[in-house]
Protein backbone atom coordinates (compact mmCIF):
# COMPACT_ATOMS: atom_id res chain seq x y z
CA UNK A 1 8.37 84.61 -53.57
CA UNK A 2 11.34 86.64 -52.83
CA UNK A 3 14.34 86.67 -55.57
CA UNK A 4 17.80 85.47 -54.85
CA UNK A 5 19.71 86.98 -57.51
CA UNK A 6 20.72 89.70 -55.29
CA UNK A 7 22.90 87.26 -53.27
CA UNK A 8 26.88 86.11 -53.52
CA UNK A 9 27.30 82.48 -53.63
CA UNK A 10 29.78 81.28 -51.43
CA UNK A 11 32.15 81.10 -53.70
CA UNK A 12 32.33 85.04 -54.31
CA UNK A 13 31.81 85.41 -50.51
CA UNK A 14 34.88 83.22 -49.52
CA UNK A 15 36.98 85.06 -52.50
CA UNK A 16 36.37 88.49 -51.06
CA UNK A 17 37.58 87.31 -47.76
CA UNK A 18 40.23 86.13 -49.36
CA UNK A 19 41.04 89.28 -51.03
CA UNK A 20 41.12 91.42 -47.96
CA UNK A 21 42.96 89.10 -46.17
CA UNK A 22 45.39 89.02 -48.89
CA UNK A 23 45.45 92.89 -49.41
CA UNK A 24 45.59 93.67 -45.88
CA UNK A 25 48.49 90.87 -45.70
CA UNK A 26 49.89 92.65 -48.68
CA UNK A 27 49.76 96.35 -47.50
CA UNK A 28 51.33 95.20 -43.83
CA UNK A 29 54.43 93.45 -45.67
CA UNK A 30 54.95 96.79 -47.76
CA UNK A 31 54.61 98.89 -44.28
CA UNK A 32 57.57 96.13 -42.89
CA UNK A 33 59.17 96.95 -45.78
CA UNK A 34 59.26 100.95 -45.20
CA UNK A 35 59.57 100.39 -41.52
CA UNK A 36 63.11 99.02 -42.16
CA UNK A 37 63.68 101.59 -44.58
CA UNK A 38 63.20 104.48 -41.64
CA UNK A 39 64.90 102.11 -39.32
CA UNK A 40 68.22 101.73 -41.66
CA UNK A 41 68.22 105.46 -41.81
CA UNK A 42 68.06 105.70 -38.65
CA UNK A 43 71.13 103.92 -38.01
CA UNK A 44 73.19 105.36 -40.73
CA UNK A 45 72.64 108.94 -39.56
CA UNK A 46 73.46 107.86 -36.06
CA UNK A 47 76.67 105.74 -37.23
CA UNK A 48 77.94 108.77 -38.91
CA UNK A 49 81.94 109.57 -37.81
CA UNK A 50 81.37 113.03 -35.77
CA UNK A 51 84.77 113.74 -36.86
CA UNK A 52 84.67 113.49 -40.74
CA UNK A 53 84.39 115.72 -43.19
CA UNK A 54 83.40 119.88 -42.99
CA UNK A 55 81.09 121.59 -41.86
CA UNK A 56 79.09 122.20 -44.90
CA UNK A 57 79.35 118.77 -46.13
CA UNK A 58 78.33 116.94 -43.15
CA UNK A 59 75.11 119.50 -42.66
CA UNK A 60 74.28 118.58 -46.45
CA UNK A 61 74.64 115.00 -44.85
CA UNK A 62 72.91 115.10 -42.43
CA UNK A 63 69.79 117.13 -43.96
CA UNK A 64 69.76 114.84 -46.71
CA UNK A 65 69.56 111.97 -44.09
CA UNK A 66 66.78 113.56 -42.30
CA UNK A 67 65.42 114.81 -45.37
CA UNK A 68 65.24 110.75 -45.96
CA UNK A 69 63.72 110.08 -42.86
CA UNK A 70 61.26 112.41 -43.37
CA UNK A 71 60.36 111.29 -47.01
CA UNK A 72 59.93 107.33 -45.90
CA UNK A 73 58.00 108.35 -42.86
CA UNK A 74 55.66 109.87 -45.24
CA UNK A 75 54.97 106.96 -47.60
CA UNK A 76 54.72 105.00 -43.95
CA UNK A 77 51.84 107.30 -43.19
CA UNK A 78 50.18 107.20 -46.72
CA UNK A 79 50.30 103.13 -47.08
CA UNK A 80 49.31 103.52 -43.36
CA UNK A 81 46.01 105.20 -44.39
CA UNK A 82 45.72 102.66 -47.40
CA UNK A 83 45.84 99.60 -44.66
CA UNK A 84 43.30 101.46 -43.19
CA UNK A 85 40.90 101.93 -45.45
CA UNK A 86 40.84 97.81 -46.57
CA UNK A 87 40.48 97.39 -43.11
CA UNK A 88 37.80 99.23 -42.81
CA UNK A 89 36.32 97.40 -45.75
CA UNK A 90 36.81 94.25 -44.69
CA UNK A 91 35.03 94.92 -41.56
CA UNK A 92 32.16 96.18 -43.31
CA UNK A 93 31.81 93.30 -45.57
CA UNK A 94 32.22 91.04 -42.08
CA UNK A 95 29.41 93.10 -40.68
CA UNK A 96 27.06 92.24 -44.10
CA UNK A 97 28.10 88.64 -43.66
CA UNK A 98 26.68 88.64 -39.70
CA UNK A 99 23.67 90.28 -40.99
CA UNK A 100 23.34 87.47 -43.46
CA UNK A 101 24.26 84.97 -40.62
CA UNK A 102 21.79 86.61 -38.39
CA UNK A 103 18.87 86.68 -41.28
CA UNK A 104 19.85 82.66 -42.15
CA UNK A 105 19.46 81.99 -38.48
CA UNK A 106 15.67 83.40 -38.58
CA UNK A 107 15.10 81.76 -41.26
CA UNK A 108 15.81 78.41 -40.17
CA UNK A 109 14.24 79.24 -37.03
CA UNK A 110 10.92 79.78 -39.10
CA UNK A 111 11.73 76.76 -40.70
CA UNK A 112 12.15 74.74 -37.30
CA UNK A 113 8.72 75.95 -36.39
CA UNK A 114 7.12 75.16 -39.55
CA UNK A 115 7.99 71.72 -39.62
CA UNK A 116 6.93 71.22 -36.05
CA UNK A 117 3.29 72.37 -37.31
CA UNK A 118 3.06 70.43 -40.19
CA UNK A 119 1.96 66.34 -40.46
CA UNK A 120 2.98 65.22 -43.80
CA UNK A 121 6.04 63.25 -43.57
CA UNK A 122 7.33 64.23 -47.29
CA UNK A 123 6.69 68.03 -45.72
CA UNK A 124 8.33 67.73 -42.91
CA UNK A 125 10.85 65.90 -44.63
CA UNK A 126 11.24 68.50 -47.25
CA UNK A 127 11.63 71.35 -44.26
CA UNK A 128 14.26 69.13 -42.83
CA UNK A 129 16.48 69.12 -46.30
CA UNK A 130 15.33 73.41 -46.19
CA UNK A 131 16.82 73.64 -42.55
CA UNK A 132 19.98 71.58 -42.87
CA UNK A 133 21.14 73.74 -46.19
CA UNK A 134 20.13 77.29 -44.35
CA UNK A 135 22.43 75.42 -41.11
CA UNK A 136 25.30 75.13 -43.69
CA UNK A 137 24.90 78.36 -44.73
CA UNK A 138 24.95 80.01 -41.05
CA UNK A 139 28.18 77.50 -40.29
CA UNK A 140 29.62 78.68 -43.88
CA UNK A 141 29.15 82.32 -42.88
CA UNK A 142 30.50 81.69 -39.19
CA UNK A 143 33.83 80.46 -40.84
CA UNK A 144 34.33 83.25 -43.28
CA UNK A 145 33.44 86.02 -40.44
CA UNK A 146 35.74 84.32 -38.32
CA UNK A 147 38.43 84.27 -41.14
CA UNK A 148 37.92 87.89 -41.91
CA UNK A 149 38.22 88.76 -38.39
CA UNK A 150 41.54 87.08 -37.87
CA UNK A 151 42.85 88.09 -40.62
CA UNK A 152 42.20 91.77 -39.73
CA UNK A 153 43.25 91.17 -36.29
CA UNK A 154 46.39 90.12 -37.08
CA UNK A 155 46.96 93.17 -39.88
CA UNK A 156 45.96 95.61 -37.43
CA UNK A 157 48.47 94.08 -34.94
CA UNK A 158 51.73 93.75 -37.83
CA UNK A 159 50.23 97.81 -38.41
CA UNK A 160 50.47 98.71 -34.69
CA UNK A 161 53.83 97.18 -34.34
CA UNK A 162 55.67 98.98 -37.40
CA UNK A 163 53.94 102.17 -36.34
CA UNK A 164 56.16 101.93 -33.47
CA UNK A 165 58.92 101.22 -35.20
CA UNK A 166 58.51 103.89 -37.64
CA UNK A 167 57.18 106.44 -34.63
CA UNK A 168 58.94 105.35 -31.72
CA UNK A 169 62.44 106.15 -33.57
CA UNK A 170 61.57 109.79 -34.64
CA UNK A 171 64.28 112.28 -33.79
């Protein structure tokens, strides 16, 4: 007989979605957060009185605006690569749970076709109760991978749209 210890319950399943939804969720509110950052520098070097000041002062302005830009745009592209990266995670543990989906629907298939050879009544009985639980185990899986799924589809989506905010504005 095969060992199950080397499986999550459902519980630790659904809290690792959880987690990368809430990471991912997490990393694409911080990338809103520098996205505005570039954006309001943006507008203050471009709201800047062409008239004021000298010429050395408003270079040292102006450099140290840019020089701002080009800071935030940076910590953009490393929380950028940190989104990523969970991602990229979370799609991998989506791919184990359709692996386990796919495995629980053989196995209830095997099921299925034992009970239709056997006579006993508390047997076949006994490979009903075995096939419902494996069904809620392919219907719990289908929810989580759906879950993860959306919850990367909408990170990647927040990601793509302050990438152009941060990109589409470079000088």
């Amino acid at each position: 007989m095969r060992k199950i210890t080397d499986k999550p319950t459902r519980g630790e399943v659904s809290d690792t979605v959880d987690k990368h939804g809430e990471d991912m969720e997490k990393k694409t509110e911080e990338l809103d957060v520098i996205a505005s950052d570039t954006e309001v520098v943006r507008d203050t070097l471009a709201s800047l009185e062409p008239g004021s000041g000298t010429m050395e002062g408003v270079d040292e302005v102006v450099n140290s605006i840019n020089d701002a830009e080009d800071v935030t745009v940076e910590i953009f592209e490393e929380e950028d690569e940190n989104l990523e990266q969970q991602q990229a995670e979370s799609e991998e543990y989506q791919t184990d749970l359709e692996g386990r989906e796919e495995a629980s629907e053989s196995d209830r298939n095997k099921i299925t076709d034992a009970g239709s050879r056997v006579e006993t009544k508390a047997t076949v009985d006994e490979l009903a109760n075995a096939e419902a639980a494996v069904s809620e185990d392919i219907d719990f899986f289908n929810e989580e991978i759906d879950k993860a799924d959306e919850a990367r589809e909408e990170s990647e989506k927040l990601q793509q749209q302050h990438r152009g905010r941060v990109h589409g504005g470079r000088r």
